[in-house]
PDB file of N, CA and C in Angstrom:
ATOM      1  N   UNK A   1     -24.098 -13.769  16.737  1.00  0.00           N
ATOM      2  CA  UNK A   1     -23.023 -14.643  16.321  1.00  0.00           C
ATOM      3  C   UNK A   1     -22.997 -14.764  14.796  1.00  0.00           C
ATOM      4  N   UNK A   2     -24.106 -15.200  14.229  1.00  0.00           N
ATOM      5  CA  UNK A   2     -24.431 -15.820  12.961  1.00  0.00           C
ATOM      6  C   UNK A   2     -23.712 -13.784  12.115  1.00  0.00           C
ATOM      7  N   UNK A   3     -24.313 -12.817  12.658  1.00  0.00           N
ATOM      8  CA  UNK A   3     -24.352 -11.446  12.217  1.00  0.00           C
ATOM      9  C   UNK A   3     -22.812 -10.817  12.024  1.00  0.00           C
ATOM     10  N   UNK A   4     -21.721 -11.428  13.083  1.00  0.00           N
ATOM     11  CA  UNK A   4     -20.808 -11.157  13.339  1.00  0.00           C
ATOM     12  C   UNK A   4     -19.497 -11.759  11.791  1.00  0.00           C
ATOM     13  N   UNK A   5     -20.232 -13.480  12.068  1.00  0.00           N
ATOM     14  CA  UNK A   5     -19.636 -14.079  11.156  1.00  0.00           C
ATOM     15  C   UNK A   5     -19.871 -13.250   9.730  1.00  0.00           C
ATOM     16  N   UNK A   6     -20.722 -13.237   9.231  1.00  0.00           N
ATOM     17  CA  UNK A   6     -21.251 -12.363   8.345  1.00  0.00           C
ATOM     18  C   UNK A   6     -20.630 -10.930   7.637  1.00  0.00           C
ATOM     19  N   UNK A   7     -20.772 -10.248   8.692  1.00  0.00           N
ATOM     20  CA  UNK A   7     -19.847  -8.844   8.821  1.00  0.00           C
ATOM     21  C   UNK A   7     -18.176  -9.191   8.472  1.00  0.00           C
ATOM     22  N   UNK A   8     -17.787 -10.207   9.340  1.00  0.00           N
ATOM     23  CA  UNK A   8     -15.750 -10.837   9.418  1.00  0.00           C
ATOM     24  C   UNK A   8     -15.899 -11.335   7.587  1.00  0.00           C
ATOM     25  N   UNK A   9     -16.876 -11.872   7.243  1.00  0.00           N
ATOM     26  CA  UNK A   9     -16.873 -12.677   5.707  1.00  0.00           C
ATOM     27  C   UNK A   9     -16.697 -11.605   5.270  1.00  0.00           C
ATOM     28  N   UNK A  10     -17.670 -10.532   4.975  1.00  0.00           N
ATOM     29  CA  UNK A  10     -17.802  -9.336   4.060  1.00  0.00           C
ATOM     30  C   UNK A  10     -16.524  -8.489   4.226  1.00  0.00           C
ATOM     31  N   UNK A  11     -15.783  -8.597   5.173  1.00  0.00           N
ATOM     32  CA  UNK A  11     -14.839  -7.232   5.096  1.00  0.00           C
ATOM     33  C   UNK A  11     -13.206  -8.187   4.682  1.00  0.00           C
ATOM     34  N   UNK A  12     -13.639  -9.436   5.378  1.00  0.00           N
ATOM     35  CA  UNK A  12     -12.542 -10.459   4.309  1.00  0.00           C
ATOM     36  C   UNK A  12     -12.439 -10.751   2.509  1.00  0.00           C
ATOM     37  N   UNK A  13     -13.983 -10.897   1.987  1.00  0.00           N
ATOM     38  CA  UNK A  13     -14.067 -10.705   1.210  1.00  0.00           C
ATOM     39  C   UNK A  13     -13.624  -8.955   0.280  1.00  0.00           C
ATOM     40  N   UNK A  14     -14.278  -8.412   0.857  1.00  0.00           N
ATOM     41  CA  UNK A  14     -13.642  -6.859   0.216  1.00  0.00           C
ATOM     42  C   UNK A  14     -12.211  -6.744   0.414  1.00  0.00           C
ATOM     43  N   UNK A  15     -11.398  -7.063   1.113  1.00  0.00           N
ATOM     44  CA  UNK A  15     -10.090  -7.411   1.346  1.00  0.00           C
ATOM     45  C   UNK A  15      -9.467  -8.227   0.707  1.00  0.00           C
ATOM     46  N   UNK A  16      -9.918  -9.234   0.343  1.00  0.00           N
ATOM     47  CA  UNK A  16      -9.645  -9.575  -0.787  1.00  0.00           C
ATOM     48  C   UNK A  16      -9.358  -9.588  -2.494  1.00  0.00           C
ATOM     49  N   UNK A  17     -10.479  -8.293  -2.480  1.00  0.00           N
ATOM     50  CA  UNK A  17     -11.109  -7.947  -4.113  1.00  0.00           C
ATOM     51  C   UNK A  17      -9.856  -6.675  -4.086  1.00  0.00           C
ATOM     52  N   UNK A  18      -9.245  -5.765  -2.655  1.00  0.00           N
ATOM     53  CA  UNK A  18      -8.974  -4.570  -2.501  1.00  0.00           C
ATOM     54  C   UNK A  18      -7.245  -5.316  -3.467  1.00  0.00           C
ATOM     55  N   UNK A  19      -7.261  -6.754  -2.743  1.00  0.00           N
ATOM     56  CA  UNK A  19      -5.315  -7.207  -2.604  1.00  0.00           C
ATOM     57  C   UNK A  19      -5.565  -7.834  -4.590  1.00  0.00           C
ATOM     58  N   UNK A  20      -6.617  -7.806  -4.949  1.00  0.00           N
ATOM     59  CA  UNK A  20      -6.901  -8.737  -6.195  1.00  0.00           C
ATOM     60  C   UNK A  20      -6.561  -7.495  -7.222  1.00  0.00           C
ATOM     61  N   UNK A  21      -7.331  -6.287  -6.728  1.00  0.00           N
ATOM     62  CA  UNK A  21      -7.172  -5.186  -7.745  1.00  0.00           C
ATOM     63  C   UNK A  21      -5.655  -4.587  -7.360  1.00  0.00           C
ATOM     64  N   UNK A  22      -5.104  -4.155  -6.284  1.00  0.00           N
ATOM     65  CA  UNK A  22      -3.540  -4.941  -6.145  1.00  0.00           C
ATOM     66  C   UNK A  22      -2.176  -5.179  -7.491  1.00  0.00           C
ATOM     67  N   UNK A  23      -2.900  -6.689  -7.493  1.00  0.00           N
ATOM     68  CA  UNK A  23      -2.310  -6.796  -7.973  1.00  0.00           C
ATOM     69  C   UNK A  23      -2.647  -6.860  -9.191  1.00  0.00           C
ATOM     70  N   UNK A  24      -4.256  -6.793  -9.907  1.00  0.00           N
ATOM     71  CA  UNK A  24      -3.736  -6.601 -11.743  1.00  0.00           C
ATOM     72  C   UNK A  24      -2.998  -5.659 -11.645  1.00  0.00           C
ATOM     73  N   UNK A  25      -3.460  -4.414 -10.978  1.00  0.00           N
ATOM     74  CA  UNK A  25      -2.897  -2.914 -11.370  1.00  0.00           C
ATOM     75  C   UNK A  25      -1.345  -2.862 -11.661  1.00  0.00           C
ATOM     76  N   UNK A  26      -0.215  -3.875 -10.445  1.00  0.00           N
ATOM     77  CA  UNK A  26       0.819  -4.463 -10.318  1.00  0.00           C
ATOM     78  C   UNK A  26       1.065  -4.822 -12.249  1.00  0.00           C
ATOM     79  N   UNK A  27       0.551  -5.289 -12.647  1.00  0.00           N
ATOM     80  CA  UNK A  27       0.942  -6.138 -13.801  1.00  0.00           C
ATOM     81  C   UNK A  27       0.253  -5.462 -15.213  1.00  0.00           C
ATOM     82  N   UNK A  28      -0.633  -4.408 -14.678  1.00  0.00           N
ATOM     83  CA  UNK A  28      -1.143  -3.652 -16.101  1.00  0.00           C
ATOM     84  C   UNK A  28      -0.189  -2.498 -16.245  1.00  0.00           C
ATOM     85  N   UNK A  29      -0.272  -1.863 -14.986  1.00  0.00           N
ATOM     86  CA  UNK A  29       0.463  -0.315 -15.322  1.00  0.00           C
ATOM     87  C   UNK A  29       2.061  -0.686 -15.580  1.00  0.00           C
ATOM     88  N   UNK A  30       2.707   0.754 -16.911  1.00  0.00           N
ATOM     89  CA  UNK A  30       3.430   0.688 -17.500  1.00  0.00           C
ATOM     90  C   UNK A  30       4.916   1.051 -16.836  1.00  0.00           C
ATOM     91  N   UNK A  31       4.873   1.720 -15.594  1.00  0.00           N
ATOM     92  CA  UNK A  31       6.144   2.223 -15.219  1.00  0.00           C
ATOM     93  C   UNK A  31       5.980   1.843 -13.652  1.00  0.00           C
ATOM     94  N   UNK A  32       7.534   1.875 -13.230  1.00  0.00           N
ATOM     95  CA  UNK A  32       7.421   1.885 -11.878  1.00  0.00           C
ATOM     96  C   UNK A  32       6.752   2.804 -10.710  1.00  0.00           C
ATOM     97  N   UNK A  33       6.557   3.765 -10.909  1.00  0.00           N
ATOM     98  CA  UNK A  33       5.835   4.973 -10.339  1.00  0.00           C
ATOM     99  C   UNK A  33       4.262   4.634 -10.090  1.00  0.00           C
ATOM    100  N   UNK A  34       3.544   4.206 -11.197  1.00  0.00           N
ATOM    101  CA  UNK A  34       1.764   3.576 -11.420  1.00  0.00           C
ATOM    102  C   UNK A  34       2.178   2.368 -10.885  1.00  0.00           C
ATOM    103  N   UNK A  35       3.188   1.555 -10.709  1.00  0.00           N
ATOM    104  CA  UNK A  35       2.970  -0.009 -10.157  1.00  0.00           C
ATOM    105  C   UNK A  35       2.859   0.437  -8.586  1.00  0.00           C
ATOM    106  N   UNK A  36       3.824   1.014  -8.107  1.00  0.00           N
ATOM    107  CA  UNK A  36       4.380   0.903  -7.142  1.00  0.00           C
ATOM    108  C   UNK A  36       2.464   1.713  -6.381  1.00  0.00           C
ATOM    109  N   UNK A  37       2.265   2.862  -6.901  1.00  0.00           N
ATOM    110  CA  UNK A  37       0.896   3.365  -6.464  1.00  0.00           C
ATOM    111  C   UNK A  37      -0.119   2.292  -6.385  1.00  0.00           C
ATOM    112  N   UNK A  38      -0.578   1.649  -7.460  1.00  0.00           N
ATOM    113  CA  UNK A  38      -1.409   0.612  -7.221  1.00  0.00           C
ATOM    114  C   UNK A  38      -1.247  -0.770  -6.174  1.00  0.00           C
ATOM    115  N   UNK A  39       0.084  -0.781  -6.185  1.00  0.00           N
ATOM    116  CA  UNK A  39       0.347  -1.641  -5.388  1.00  0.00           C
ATOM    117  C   UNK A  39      -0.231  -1.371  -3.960  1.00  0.00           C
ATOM    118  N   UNK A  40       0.627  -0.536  -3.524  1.00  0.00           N
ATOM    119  CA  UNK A  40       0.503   0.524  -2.145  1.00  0.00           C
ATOM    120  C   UNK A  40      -0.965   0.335  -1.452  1.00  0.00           C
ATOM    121  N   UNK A  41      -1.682   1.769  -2.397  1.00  0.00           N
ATOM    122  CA  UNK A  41      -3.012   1.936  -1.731  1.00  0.00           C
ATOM    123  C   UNK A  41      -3.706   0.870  -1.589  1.00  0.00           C
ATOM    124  N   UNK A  42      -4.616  -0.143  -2.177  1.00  0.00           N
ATOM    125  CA  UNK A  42      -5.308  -1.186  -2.112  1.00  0.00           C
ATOM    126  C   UNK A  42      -4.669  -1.892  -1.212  1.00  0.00           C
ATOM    127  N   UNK A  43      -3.313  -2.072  -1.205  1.00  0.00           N
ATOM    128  CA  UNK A  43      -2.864  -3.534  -0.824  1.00  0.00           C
ATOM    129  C   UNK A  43      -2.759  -3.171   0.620  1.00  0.00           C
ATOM    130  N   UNK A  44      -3.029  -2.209   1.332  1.00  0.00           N
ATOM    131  CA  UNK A  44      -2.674  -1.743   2.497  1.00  0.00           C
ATOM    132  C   UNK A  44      -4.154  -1.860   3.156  1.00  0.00           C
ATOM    133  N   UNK A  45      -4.746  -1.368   2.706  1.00  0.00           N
ATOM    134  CA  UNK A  45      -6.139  -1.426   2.868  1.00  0.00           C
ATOM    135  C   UNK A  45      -7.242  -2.874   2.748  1.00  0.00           C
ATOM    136  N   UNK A  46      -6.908  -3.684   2.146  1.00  0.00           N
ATOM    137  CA  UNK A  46      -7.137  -4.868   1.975  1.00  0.00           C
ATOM    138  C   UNK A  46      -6.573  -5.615   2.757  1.00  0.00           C
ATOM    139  N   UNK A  47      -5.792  -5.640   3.420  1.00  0.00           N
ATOM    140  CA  UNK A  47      -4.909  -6.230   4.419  1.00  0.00           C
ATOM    141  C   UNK A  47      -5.456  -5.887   5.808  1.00  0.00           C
ATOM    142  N   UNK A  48      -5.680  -4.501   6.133  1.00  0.00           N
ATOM    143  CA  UNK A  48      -6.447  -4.072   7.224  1.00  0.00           C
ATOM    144  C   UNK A  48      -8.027  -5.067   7.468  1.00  0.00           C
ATOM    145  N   UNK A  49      -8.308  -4.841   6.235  1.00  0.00           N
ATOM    146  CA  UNK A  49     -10.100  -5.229   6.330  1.00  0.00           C
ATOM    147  C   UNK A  49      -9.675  -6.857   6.597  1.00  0.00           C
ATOM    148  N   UNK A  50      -8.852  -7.815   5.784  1.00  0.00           N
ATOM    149  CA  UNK A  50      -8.702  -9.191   6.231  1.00  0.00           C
ATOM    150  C   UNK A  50      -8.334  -9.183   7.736  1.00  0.00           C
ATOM    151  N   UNK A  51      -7.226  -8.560   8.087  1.00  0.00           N
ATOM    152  CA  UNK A  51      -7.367  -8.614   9.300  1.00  0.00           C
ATOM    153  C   UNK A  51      -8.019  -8.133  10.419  1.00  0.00           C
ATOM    154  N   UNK A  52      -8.983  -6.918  10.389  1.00  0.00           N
ATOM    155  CA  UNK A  52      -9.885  -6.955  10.615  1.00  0.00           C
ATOM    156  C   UNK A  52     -10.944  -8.194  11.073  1.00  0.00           C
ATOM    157  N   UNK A  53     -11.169  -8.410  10.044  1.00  0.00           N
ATOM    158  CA  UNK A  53     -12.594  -9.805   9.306  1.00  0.00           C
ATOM    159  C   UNK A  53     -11.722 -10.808  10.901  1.00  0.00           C
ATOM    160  N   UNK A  54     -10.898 -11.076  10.713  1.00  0.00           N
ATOM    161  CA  UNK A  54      -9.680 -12.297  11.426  1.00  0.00           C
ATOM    162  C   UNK A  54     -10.046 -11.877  12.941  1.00  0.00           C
ATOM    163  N   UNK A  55      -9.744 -10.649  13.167  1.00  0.00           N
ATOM    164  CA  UNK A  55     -10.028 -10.371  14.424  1.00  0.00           C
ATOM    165  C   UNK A  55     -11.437 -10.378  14.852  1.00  0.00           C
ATOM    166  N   UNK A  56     -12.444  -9.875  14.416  1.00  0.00           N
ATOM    167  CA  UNK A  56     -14.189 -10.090  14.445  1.00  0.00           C
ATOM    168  C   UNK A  56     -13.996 -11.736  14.340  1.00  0.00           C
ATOM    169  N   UNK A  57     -13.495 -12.775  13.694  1.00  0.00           N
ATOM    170  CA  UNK A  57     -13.647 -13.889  14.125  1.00  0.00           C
ATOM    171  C   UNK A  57     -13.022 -15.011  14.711  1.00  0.00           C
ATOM    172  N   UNK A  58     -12.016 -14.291  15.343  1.00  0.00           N
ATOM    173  CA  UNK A  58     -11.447 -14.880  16.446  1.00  0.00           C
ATOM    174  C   UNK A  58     -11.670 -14.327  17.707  1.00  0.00           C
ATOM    175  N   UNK A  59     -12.137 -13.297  17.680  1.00  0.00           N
ATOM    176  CA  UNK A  59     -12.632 -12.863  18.987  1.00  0.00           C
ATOM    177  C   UNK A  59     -11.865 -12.732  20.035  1.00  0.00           C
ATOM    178  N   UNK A  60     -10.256 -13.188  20.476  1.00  0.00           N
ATOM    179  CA  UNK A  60      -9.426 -13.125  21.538  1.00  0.00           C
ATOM    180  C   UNK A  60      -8.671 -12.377  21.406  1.00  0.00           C
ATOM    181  N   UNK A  61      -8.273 -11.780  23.163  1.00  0.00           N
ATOM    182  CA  UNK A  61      -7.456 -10.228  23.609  1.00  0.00           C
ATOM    183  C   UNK A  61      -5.856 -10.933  22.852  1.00  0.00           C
ATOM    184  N   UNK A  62      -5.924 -11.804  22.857  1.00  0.00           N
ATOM    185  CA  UNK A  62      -4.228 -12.013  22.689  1.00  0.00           C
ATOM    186  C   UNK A  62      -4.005 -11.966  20.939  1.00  0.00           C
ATOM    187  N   UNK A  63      -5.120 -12.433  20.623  1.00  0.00           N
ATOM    188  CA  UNK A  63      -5.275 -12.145  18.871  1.00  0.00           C
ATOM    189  C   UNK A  63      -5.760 -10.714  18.568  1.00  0.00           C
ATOM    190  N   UNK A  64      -6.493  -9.714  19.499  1.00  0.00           N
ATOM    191  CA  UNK A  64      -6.603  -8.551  19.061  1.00  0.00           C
ATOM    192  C   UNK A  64      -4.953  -7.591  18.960  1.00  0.00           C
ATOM    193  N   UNK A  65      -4.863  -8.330  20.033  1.00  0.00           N
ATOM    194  CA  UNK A  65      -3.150  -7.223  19.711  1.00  0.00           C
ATOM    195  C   UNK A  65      -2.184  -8.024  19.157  1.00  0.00           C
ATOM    196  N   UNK A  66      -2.202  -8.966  18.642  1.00  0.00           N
ATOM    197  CA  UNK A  66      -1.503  -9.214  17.511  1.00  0.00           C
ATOM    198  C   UNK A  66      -2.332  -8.316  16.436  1.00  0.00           C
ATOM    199  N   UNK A  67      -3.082  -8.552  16.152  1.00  0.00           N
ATOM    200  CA  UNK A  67      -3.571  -7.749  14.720  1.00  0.00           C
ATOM    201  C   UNK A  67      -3.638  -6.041  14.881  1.00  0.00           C
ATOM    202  N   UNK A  68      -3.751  -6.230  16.200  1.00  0.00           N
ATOM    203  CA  UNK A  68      -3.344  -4.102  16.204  1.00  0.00           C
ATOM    204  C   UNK A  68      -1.983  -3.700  15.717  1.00  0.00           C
ATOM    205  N   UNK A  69      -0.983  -4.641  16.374  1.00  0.00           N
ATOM    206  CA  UNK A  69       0.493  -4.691  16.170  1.00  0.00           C
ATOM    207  C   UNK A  69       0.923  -4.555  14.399  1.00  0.00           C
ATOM    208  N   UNK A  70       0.170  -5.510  13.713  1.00  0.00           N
ATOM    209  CA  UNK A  70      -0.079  -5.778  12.500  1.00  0.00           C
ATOM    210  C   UNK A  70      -0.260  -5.002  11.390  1.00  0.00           C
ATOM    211  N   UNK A  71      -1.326  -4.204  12.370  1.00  0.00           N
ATOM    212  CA  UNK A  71      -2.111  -3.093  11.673  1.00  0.00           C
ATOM    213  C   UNK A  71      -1.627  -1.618  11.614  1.00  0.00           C
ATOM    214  N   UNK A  72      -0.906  -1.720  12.885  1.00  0.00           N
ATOM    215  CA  UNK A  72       0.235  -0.350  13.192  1.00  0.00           C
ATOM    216  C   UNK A  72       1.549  -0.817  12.137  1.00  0.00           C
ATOM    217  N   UNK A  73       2.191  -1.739  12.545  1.00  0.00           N
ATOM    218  CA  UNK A  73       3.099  -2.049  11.122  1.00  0.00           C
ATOM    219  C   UNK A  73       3.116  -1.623  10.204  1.00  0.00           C
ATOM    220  N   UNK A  74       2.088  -2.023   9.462  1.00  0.00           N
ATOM    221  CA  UNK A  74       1.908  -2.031   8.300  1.00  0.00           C
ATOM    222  C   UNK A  74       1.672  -0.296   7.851  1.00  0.00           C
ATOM    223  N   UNK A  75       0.766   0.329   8.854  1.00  0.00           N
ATOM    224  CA  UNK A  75       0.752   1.595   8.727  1.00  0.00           C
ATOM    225  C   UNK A  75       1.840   2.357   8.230  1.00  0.00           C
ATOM    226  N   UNK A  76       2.882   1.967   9.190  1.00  0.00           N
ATOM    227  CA  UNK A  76       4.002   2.797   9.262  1.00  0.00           C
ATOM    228  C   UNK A  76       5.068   2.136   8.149  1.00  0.00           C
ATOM    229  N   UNK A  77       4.892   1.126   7.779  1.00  0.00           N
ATOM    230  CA  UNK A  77       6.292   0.675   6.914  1.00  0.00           C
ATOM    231  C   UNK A  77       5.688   1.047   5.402  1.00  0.00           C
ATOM    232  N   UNK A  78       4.330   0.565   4.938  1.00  0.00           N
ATOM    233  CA  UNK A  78       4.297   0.907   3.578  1.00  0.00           C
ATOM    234  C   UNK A  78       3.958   2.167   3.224  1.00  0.00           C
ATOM    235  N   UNK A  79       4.139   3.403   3.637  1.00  0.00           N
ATOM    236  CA  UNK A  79       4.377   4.382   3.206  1.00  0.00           C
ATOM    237  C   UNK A  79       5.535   4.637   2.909  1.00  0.00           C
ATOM    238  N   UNK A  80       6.884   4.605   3.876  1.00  0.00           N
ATOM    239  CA  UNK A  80       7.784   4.594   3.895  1.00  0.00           C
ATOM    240  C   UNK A  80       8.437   3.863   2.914  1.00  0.00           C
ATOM    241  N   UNK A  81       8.330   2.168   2.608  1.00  0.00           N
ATOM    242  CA  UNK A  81       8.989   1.866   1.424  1.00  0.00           C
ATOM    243  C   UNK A  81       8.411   2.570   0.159  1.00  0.00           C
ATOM    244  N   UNK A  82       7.227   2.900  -0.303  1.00  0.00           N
ATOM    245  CA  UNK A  82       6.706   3.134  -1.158  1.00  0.00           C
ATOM    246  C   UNK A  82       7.453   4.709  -1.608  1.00  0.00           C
ATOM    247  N   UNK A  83       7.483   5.293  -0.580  1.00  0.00           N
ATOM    248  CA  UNK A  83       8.165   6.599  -0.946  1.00  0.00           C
ATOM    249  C   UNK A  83       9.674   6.381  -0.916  1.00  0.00           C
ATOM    250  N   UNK A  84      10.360   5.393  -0.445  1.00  0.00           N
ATOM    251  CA  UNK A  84      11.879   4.764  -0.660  1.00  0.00           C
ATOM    252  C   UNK A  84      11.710   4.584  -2.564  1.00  0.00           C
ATOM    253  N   UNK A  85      11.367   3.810  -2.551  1.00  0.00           N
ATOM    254  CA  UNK A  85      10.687   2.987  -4.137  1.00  0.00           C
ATOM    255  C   UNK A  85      10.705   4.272  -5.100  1.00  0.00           C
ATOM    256  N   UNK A  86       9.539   4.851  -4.920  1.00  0.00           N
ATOM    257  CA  UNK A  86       9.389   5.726  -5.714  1.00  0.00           C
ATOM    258  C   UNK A  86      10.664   6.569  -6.004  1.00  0.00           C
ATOM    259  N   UNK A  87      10.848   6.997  -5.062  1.00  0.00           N
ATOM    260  CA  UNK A  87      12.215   7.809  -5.372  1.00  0.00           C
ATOM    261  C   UNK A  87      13.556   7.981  -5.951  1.00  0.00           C
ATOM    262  N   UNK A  88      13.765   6.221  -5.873  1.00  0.00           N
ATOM    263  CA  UNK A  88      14.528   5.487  -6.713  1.00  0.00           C
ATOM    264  C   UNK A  88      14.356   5.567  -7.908  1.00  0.00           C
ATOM    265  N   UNK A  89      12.583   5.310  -8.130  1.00  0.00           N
ATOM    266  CA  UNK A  89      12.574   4.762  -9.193  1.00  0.00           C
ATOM    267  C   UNK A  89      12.426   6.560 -10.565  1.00  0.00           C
ATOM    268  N   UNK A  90      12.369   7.187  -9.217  1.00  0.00           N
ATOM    269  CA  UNK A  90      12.469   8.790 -10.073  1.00  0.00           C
ATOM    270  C   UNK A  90      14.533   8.877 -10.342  1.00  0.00           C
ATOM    271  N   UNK A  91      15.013   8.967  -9.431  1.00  0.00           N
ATOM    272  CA  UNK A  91      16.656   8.991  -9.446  1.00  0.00           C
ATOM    273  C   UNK A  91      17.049   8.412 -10.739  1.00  0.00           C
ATOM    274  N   UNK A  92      16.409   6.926 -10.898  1.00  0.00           N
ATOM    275  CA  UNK A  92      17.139   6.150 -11.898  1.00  0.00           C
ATOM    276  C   UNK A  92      16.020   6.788 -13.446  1.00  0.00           C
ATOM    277  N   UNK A  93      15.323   7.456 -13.499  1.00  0.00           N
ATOM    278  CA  UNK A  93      14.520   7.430 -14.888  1.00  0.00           C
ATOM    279  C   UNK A  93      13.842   6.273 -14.868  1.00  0.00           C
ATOM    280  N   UNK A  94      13.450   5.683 -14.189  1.00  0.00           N
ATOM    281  CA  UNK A  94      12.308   4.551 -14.509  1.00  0.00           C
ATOM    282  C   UNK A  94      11.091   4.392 -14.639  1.00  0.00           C
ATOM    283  N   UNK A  95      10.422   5.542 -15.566  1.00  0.00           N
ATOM    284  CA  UNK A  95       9.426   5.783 -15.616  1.00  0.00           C
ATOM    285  C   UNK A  95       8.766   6.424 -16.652  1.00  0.00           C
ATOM    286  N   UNK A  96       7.666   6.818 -17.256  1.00  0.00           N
ATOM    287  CA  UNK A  96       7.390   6.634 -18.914  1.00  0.00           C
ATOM    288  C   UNK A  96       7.492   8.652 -18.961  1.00  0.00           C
ATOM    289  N   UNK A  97       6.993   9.508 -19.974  1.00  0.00           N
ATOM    290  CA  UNK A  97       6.930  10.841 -20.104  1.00  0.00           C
ATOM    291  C   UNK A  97       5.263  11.405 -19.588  1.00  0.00           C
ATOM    292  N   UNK A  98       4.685  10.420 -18.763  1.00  0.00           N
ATOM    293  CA  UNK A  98       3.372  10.874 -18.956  1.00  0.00           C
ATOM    294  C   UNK A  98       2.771  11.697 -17.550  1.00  0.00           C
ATOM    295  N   UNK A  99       4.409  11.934 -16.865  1.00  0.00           N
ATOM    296  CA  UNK A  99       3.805  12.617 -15.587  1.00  0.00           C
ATOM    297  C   UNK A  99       3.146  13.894 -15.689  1.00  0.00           C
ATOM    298  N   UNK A 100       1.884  14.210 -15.184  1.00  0.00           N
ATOM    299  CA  UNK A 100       0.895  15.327 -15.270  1.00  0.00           C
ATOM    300  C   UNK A 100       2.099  16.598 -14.525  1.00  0.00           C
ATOM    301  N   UNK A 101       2.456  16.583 -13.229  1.00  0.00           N
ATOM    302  CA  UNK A 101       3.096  17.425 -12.744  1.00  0.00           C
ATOM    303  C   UNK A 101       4.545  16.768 -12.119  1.00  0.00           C
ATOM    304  N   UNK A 102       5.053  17.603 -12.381  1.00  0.00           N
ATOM    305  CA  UNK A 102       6.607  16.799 -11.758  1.00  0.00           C
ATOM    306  C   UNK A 102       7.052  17.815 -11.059  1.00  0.00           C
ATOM    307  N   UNK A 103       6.607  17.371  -9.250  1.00  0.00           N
ATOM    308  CA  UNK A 103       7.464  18.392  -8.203  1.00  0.00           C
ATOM    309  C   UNK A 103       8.492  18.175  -7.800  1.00  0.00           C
ATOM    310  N   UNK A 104       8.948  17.166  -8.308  1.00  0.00           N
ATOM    311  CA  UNK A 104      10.513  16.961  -8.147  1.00  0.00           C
ATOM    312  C   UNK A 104      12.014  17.701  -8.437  1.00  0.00           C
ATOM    313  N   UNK A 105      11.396  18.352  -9.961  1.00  0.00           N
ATOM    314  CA  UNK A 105      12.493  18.183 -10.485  1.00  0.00           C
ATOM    315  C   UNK A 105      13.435  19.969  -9.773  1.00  0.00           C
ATOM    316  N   UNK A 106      12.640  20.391  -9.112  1.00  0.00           N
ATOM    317  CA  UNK A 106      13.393  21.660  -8.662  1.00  0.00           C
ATOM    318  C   UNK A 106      14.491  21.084  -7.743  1.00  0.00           C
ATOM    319  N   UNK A 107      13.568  20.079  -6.612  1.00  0.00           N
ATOM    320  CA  UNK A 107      14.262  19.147  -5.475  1.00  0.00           C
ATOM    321  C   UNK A 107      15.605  18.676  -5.625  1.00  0.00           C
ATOM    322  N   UNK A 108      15.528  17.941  -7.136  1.00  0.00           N
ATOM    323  CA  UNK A 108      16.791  17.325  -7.429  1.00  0.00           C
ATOM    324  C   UNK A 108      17.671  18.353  -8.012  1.00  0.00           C
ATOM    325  N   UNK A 109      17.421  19.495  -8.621  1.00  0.00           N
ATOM    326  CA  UNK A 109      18.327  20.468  -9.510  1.00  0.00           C
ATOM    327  C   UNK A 109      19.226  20.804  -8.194  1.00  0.00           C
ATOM    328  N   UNK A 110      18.416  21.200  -7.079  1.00  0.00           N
ATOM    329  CA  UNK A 110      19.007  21.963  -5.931  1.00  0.00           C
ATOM    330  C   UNK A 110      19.957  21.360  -5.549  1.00  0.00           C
ATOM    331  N   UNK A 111      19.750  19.641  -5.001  1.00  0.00           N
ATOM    332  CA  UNK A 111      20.843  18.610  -5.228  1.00  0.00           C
ATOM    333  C   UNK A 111      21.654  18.284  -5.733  1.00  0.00           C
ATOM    334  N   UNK A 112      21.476  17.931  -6.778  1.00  0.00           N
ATOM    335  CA  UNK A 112      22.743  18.299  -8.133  1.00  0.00           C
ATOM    336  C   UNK A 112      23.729  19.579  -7.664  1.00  0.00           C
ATOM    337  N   UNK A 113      23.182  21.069  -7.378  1.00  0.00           N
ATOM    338  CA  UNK A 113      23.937  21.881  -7.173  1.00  0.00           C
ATOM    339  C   UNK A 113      24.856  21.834  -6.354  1.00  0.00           C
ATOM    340  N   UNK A 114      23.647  21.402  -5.166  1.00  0.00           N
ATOM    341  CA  UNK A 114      24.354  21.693  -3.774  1.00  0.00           C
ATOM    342  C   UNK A 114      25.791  20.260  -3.578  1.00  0.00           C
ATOM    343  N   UNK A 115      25.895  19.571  -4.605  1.00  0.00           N
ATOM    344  CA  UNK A 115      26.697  18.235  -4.248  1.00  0.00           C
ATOM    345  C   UNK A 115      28.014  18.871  -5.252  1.00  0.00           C
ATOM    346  N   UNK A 116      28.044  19.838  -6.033  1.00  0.00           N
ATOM    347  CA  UNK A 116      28.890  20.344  -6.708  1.00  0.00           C
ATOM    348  C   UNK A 116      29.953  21.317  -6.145  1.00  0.00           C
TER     349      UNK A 116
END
């Protein structure tokens, strides 16, 4: 019991530190592209482990599948906005000159063409 509680603290706690780094990253990085990344990874993952932690200490079938439900959600939607987001935020130029590789830009030329 005492071991369990223990384990639900620690992975709440790291879930916490995952949604904390989150969000400086949210408020340090310079363009929408680095926000939207920092946002994403951690915050998805930090969310799992709290709920996680939630489920190890609540212990009930009717609270485990709420948090599976939760956990599948979340799976499936923040990739999806994040790559909505991003894409936008490539369409509109919202973003600084410091991209290492840009596989985009063939994607969109073809577009451009093909809408002509």
């Amino acid at each position: 019991m005492i071991v369990l509680d223990l384990f639900a603290s620690v992975l709440g706690l790291a879930g916490a530190v995952l949604a904390l780094t989150a969000a400086i990253g949210v408020v340090r990085f310079p363009d929408t592209l680095a926000r939207m990344h920092s946002a994403t990874k951690p915050q998805v993952l930090g969310l799992i482990l709290v709920l996680v932690a939630a489920l190890i200490r609540l212990r009930g079938s009717h609270d485990a599948g709420m948090v599976t439900v939760s956990i599948i959600f979340t799976l499936i939607t923040a990739p999806v906005v994040a790559h909505r987001v991003g894409r936008l935020a490539y369409q509109e130029q919202d973003m600084t000159e410091v991209l290492a590789v840009d596989q985009l830009v063939e994607l969109t030329e073809e577009e451009d063409q093909a809408s002509r």
